[in-house]
PDB file of N, CA and C in Angstrom:
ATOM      1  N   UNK A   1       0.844  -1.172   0.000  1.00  0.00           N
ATOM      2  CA  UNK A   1       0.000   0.000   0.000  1.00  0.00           C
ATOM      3  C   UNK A   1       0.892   1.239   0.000  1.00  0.00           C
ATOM      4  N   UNK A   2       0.752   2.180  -1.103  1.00  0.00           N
ATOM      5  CA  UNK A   2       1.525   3.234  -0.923  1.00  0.00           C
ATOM      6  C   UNK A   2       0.808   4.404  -0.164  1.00  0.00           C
ATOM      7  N   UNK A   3       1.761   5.070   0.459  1.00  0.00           N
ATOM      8  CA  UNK A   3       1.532   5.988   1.239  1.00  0.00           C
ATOM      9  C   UNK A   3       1.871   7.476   1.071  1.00  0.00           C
ATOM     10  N   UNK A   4       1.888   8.532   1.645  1.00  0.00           N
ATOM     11  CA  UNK A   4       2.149   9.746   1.185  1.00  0.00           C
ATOM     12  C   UNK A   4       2.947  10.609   2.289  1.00  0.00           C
ATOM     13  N   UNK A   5       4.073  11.001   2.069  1.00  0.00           N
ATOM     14  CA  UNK A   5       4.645  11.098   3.023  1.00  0.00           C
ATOM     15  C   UNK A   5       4.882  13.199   2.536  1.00  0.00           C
ATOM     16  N   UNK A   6       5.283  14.130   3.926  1.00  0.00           N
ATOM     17  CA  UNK A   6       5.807  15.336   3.715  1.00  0.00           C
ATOM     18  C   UNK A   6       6.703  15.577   4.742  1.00  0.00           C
ATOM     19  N   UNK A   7       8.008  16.423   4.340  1.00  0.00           N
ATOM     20  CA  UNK A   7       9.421  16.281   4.653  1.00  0.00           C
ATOM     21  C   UNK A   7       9.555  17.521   4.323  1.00  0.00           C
ATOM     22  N   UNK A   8       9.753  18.428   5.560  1.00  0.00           N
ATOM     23  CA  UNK A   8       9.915  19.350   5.264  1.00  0.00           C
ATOM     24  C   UNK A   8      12.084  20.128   4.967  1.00  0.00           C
ATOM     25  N   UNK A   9      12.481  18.768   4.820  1.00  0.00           N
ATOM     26  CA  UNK A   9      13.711  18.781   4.528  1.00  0.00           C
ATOM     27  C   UNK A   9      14.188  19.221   3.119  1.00  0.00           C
ATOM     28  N   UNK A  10      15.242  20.049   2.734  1.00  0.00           N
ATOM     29  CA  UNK A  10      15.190  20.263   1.667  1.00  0.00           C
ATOM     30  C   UNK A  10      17.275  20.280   1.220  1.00  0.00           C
ATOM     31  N   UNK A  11      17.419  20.125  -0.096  1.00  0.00           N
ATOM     32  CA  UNK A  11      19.258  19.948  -0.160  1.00  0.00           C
ATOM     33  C   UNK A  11      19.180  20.991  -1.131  1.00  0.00           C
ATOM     34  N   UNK A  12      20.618  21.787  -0.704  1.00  0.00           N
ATOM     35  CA  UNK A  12      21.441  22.737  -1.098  1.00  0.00           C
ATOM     36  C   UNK A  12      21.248  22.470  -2.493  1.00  0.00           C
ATOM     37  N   UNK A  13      22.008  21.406  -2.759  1.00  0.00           N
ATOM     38  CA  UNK A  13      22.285  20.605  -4.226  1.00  0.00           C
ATOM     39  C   UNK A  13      20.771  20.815  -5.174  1.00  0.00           C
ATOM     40  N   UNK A  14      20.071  20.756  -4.289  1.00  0.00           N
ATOM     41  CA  UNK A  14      18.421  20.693  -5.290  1.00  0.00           C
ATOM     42  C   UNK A  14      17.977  22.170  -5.687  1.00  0.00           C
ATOM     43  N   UNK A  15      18.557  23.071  -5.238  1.00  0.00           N
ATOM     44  CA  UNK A  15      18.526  24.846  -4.993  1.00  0.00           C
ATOM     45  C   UNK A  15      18.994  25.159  -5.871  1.00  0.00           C
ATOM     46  N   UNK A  16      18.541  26.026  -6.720  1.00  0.00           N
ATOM     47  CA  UNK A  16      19.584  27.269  -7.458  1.00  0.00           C
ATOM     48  C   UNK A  16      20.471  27.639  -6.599  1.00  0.00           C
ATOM     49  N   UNK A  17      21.526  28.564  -7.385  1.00  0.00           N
ATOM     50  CA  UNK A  17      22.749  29.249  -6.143  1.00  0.00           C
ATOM     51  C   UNK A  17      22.079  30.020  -5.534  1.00  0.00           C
ATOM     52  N   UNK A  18      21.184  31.150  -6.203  1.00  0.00           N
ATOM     53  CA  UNK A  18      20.838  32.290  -5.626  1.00  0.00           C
ATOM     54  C   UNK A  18      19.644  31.867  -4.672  1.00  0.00           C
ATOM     55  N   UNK A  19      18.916  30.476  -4.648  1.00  0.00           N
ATOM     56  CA  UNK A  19      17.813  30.463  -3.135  1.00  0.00           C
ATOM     57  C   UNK A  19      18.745  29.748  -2.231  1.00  0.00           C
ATOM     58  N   UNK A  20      19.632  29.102  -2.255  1.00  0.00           N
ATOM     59  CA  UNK A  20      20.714  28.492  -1.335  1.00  0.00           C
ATOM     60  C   UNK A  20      21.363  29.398  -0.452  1.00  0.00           C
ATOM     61  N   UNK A  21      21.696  30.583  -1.265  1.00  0.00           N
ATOM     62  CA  UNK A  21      22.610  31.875  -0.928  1.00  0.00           C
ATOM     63  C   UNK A  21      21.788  32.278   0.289  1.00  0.00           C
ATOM     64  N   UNK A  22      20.467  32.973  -0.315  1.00  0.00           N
ATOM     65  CA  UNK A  22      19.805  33.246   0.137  1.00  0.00           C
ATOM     66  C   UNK A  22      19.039  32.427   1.188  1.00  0.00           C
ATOM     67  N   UNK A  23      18.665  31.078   2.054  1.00  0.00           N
ATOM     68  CA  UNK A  23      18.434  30.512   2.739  1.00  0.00           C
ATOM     69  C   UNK A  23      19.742  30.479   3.712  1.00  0.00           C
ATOM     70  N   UNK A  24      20.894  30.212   3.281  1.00  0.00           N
ATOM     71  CA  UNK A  24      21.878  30.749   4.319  1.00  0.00           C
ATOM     72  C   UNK A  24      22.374  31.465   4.838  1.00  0.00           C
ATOM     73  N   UNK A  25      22.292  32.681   4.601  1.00  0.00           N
ATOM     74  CA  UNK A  25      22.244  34.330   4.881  1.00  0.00           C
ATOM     75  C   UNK A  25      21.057  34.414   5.381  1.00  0.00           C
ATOM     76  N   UNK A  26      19.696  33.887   5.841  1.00  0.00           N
ATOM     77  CA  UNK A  26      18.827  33.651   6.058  1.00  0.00           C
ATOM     78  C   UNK A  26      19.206  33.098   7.988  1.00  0.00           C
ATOM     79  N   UNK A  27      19.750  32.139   7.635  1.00  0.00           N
ATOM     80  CA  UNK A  27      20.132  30.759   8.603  1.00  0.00           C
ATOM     81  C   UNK A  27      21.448  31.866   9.671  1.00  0.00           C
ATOM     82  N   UNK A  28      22.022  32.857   9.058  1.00  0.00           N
ATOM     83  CA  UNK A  28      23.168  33.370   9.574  1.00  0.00           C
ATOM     84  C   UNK A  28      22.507  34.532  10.158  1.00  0.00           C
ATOM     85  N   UNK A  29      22.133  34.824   9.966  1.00  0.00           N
ATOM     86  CA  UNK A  29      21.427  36.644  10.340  1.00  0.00           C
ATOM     87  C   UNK A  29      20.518  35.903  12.233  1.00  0.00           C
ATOM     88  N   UNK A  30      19.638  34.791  11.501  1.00  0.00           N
ATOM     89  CA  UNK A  30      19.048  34.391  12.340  1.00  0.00           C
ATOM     90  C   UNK A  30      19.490  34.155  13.910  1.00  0.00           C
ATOM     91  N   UNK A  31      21.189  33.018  13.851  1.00  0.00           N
ATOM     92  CA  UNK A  31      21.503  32.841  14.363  1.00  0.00           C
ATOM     93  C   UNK A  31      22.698  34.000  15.021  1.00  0.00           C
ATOM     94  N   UNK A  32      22.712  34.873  14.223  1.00  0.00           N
ATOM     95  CA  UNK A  32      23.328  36.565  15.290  1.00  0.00           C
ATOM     96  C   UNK A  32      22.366  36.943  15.558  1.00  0.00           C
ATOM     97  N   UNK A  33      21.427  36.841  15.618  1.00  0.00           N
ATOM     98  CA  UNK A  33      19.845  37.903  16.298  1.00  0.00           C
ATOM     99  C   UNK A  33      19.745  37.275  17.489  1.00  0.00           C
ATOM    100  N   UNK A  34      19.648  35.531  17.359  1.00  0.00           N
ATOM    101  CA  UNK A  34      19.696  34.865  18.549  1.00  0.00           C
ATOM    102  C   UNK A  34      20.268  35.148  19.680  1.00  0.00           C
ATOM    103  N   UNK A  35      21.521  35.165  19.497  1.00  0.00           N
ATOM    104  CA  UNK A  35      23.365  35.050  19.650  1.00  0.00           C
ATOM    105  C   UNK A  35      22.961  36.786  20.507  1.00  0.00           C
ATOM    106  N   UNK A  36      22.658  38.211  20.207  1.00  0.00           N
ATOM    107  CA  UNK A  36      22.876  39.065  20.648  1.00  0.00           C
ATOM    108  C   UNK A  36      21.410  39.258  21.177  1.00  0.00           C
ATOM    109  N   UNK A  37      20.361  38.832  21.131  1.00  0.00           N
ATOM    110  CA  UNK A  37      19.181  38.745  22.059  1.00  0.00           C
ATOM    111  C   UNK A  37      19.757  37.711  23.150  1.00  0.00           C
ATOM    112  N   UNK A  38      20.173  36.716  23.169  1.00  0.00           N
ATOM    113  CA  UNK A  38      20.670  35.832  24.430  1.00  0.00           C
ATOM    114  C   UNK A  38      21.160  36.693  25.472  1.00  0.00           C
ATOM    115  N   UNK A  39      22.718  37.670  24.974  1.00  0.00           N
ATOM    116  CA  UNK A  39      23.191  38.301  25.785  1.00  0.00           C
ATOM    117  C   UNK A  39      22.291  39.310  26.289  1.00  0.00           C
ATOM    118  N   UNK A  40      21.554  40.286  25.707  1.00  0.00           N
ATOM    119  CA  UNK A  40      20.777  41.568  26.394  1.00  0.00           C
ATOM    120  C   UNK A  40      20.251  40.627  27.197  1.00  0.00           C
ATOM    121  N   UNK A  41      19.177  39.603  27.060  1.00  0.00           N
ATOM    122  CA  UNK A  41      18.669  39.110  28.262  1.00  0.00           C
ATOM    123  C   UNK A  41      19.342  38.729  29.397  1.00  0.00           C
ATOM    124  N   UNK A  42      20.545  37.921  29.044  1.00  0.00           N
ATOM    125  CA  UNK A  42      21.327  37.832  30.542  1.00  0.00           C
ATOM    126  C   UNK A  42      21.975  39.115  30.862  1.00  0.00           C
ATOM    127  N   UNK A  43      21.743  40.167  30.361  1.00  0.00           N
ATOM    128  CA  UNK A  43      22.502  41.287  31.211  1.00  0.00           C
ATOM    129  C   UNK A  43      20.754  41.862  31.667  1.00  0.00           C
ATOM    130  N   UNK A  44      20.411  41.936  31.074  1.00  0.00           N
ATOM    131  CA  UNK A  44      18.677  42.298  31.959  1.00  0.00           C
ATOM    132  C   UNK A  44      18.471  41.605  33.089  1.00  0.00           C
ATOM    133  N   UNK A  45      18.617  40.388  32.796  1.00  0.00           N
ATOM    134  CA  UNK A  45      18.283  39.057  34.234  1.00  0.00           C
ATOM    135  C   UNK A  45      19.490  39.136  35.225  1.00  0.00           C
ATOM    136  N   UNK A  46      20.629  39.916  34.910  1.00  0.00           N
ATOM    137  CA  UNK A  46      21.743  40.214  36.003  1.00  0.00           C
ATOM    138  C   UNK A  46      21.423  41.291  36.455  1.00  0.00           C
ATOM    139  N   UNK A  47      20.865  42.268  36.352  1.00  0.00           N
ATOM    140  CA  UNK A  47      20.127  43.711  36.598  1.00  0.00           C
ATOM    141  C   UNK A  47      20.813  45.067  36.129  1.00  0.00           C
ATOM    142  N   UNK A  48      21.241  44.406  34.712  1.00  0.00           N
ATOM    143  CA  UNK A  48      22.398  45.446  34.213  1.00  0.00           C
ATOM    144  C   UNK A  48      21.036  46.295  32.849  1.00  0.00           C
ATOM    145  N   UNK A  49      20.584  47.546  33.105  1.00  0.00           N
ATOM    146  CA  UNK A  49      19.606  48.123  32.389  1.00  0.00           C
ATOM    147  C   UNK A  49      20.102  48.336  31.047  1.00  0.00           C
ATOM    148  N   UNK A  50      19.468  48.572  30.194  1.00  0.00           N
ATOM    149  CA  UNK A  50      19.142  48.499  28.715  1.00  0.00           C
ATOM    150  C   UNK A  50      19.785  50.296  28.449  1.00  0.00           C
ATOM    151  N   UNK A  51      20.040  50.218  27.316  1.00  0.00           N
ATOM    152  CA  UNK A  51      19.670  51.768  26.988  1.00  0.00           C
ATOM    153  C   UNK A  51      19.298  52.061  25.910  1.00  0.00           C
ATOM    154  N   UNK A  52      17.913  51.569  25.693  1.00  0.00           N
ATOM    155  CA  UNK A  52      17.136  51.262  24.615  1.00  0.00           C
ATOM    156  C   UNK A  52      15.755  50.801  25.154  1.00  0.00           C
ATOM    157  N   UNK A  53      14.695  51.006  24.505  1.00  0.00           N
ATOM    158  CA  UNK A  53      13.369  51.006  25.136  1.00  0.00           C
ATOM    159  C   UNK A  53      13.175  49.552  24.572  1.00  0.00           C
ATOM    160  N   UNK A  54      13.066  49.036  24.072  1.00  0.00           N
ATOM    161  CA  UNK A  54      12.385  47.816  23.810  1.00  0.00           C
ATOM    162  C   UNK A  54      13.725  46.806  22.854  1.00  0.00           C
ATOM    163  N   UNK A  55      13.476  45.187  23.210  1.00  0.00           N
ATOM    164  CA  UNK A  55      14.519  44.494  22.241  1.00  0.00           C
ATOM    165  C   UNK A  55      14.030  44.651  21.416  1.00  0.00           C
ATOM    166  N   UNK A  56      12.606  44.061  21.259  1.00  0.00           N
ATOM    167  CA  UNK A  56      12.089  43.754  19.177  1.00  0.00           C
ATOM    168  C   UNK A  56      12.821  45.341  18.795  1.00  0.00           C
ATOM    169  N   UNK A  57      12.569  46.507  19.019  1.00  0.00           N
ATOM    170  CA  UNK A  57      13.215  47.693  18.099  1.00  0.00           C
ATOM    171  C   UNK A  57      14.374  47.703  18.131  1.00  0.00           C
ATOM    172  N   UNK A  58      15.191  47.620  19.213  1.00  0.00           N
ATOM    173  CA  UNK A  58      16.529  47.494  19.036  1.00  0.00           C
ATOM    174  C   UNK A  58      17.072  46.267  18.032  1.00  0.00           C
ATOM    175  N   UNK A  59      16.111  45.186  18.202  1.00  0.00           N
ATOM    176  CA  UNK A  59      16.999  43.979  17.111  1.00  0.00           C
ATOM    177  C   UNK A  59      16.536  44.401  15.619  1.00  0.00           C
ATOM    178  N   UNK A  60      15.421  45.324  15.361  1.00  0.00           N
ATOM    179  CA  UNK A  60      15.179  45.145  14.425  1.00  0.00           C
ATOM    180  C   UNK A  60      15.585  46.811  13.758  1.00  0.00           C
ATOM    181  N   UNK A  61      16.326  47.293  14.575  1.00  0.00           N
ATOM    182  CA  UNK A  61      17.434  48.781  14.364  1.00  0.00           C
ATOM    183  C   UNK A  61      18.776  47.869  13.710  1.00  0.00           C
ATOM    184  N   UNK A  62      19.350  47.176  14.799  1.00  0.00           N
ATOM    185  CA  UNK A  62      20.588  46.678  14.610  1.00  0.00           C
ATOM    186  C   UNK A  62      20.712  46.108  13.102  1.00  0.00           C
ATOM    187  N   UNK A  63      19.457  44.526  12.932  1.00  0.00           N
ATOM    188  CA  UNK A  63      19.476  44.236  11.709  1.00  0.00           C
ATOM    189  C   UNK A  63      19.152  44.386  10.926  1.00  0.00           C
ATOM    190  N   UNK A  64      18.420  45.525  10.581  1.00  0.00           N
ATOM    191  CA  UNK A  64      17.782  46.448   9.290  1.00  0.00           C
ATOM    192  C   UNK A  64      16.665  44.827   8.769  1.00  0.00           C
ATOM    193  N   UNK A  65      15.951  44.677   9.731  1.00  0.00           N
ATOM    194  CA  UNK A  65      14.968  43.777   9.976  1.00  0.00           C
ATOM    195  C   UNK A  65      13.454  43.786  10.056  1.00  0.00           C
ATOM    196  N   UNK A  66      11.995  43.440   9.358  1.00  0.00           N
ATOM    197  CA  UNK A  66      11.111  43.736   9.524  1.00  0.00           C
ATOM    198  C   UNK A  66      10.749  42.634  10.925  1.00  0.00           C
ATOM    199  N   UNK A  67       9.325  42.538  11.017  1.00  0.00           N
ATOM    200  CA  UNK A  67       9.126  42.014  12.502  1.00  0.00           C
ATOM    201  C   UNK A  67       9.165  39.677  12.392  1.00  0.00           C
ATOM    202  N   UNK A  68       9.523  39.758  11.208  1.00  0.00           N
ATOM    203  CA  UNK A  68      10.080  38.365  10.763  1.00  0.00           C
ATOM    204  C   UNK A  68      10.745  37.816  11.775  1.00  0.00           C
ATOM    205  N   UNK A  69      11.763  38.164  11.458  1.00  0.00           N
ATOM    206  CA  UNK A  69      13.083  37.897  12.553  1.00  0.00           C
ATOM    207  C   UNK A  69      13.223  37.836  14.004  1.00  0.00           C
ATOM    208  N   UNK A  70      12.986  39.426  14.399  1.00  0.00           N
ATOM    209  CA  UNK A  70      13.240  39.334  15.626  1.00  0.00           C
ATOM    210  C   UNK A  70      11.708  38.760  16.540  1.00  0.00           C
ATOM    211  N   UNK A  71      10.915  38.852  16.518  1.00  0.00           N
ATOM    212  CA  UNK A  71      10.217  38.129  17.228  1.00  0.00           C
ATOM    213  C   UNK A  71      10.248  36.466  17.858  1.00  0.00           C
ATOM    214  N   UNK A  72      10.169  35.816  16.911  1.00  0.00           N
ATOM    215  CA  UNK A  72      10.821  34.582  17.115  1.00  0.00           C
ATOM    216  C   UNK A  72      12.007  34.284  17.654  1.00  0.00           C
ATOM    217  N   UNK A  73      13.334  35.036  17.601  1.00  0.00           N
ATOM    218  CA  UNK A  73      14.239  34.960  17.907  1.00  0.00           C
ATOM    219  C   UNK A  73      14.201  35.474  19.747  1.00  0.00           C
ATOM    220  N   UNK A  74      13.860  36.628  19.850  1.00  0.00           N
ATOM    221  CA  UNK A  74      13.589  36.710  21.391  1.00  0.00           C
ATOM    222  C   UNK A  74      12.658  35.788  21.826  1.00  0.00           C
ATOM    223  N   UNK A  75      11.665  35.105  21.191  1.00  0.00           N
ATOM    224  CA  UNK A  75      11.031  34.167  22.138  1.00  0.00           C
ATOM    225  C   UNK A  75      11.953  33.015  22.305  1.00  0.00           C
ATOM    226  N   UNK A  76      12.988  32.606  21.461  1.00  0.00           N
ATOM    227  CA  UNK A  76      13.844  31.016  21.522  1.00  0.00           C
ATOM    228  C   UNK A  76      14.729  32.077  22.678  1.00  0.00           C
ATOM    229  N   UNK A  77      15.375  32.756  22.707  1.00  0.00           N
ATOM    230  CA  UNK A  77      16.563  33.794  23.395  1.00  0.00           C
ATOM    231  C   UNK A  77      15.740  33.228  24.815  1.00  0.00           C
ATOM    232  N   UNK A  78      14.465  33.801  25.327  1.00  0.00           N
ATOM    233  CA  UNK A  78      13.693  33.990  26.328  1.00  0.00           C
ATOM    234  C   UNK A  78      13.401  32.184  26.787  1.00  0.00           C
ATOM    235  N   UNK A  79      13.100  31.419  26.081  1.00  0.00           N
ATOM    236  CA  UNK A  79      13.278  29.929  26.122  1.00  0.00           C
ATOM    237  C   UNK A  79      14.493  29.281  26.315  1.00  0.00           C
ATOM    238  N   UNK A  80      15.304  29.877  25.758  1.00  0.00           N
ATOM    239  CA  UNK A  80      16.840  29.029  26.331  1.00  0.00           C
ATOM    240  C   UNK A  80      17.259  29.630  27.615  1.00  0.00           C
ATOM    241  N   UNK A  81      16.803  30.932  27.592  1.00  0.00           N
ATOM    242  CA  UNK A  81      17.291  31.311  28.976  1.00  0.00           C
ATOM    243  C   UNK A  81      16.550  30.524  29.975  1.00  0.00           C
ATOM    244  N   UNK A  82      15.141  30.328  30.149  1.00  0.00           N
ATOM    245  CA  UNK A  82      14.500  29.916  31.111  1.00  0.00           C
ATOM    246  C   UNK A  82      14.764  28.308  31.404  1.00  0.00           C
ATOM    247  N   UNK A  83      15.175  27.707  30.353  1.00  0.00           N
ATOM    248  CA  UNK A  83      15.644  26.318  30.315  1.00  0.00           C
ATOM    249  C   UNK A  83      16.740  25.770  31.028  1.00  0.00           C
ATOM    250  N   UNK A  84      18.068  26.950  30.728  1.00  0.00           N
ATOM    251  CA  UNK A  84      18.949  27.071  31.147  1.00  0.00           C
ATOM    252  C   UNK A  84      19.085  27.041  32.863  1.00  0.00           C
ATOM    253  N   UNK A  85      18.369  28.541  33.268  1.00  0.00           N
ATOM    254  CA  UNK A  85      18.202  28.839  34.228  1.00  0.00           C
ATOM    255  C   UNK A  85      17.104  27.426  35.233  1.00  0.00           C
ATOM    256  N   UNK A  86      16.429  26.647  34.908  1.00  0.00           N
ATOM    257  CA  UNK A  86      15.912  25.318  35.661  1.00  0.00           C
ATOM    258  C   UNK A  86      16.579  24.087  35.246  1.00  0.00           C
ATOM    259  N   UNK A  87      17.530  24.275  34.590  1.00  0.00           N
ATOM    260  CA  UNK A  87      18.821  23.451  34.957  1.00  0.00           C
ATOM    261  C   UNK A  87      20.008  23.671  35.707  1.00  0.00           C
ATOM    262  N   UNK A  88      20.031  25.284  36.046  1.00  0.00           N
ATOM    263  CA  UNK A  88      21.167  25.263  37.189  1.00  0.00           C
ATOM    264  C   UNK A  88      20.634  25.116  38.532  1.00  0.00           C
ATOM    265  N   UNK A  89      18.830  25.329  38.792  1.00  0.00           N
ATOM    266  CA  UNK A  89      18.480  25.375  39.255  1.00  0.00           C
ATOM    267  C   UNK A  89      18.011  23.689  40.575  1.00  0.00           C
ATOM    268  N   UNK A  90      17.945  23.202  39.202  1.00  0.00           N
ATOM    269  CA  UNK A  90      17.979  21.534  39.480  1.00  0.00           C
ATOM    270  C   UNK A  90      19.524  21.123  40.282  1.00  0.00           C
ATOM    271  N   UNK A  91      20.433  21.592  39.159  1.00  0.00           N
ATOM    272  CA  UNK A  91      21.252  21.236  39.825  1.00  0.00           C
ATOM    273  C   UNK A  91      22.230  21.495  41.326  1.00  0.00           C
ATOM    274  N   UNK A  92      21.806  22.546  41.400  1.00  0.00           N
ATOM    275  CA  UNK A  92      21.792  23.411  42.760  1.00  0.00           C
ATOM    276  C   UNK A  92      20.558  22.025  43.566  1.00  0.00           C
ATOM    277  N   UNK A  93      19.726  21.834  43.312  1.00  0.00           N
ATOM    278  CA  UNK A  93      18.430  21.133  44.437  1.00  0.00           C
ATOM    279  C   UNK A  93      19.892  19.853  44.576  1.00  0.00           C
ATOM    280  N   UNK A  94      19.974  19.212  43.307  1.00  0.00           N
ATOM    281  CA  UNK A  94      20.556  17.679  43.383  1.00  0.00           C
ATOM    282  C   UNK A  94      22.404  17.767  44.163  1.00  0.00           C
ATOM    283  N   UNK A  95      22.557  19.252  44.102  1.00  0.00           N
ATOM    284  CA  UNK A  95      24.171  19.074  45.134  1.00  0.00           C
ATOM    285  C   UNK A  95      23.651  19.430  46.924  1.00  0.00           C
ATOM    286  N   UNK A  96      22.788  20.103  47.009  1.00  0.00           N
ATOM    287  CA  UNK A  96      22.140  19.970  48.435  1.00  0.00           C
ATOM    288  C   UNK A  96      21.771  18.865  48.880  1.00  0.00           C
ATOM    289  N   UNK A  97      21.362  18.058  47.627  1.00  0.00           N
ATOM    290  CA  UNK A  97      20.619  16.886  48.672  1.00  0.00           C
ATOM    291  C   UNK A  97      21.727  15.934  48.962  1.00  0.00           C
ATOM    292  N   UNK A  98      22.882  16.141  48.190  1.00  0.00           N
ATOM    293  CA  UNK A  98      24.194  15.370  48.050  1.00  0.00           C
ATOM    294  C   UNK A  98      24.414  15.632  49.262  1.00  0.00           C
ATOM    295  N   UNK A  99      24.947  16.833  49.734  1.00  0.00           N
ATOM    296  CA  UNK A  99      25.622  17.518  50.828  1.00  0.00           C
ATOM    297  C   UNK A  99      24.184  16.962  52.008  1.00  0.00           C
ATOM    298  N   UNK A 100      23.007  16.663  52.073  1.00  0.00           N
ATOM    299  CA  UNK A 100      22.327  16.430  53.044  1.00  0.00           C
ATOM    300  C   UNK A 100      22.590  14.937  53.368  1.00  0.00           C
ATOM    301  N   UNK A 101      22.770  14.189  52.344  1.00  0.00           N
ATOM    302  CA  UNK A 101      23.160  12.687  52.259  1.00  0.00           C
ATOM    303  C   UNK A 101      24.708  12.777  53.168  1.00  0.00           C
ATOM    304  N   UNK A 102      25.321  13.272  53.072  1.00  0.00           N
ATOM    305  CA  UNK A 102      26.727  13.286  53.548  1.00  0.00           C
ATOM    306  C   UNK A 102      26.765  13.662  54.829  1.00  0.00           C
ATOM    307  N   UNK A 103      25.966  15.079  55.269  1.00  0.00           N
ATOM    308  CA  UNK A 103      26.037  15.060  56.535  1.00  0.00           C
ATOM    309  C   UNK A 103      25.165  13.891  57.703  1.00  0.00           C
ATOM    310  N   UNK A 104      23.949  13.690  56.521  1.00  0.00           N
ATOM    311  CA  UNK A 104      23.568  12.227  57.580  1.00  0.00           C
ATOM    312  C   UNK A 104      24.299  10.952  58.028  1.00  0.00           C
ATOM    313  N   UNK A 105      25.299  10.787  56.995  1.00  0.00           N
ATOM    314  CA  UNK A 105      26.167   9.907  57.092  1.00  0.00           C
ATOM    315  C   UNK A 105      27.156  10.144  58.262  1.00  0.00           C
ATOM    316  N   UNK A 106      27.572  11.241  57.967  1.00  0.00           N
ATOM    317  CA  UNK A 106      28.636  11.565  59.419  1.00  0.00           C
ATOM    318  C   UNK A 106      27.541  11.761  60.397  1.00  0.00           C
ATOM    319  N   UNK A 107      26.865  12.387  60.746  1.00  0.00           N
ATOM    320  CA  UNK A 107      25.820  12.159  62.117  1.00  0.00           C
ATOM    321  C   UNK A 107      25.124  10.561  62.257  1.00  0.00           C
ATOM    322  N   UNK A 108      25.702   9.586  61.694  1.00  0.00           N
ATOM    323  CA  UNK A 108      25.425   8.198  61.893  1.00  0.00           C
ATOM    324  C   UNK A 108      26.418   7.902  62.877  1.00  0.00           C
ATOM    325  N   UNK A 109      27.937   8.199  62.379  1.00  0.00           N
ATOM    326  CA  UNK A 109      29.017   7.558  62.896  1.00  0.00           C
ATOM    327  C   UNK A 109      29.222   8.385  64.308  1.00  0.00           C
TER     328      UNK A 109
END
């Protein structure tokens, strides 16, 4: 029985130069929007102030950008941070309970 399958995968090789070009300059812009929204947020979340009223305008000053780009990009920026941040967070819980395991041990002996 055949079936019907969609893949949203696509090869360089199958591209003209100029939509290839263009999908990777695409792929690059993206990942510096990321890359410099990451940092403003960890200097915001350290309590180091902005001097600029809003990111979406500032990212989309910096990269001569309509609202494409930077939106998405501060929400992944705002998602890795928070991800990040309940994994140090975890791991902070799992070395306390280490250190609680250890001192029960010596208050055994």
């Amino acid at each position: 029985m055949k079936t019907v399958t969609l893949s949203n995968r696509f090869y360089y090789r199958e591209l003209n130069e100029k939509d290839a070009s263009a999908i990777k300059n695409d792929i690059l812009l993206y990942n510096q929007m990321l890359h410099k929204a990451y940092k403003y947020l960890t200097l915001k979340y350290q309590g180091i102030l902005w001097d600029f009223d809003s990111l979406q305008k500032e990212m989309k000053r910096l990269y001569h950008t309509n609202d494409y780009f930077p939106l998405p990009v501060i929400w992944k920026a705002k998602h890795i941070l928070k991800c990040r941040y309940e994994q140090y967070q975890k791991a902070i819980q799992q070395k306390q309970n280490q250190l609680k395991r250890i001192e029960a041990k010596i208050s055994e002996k």
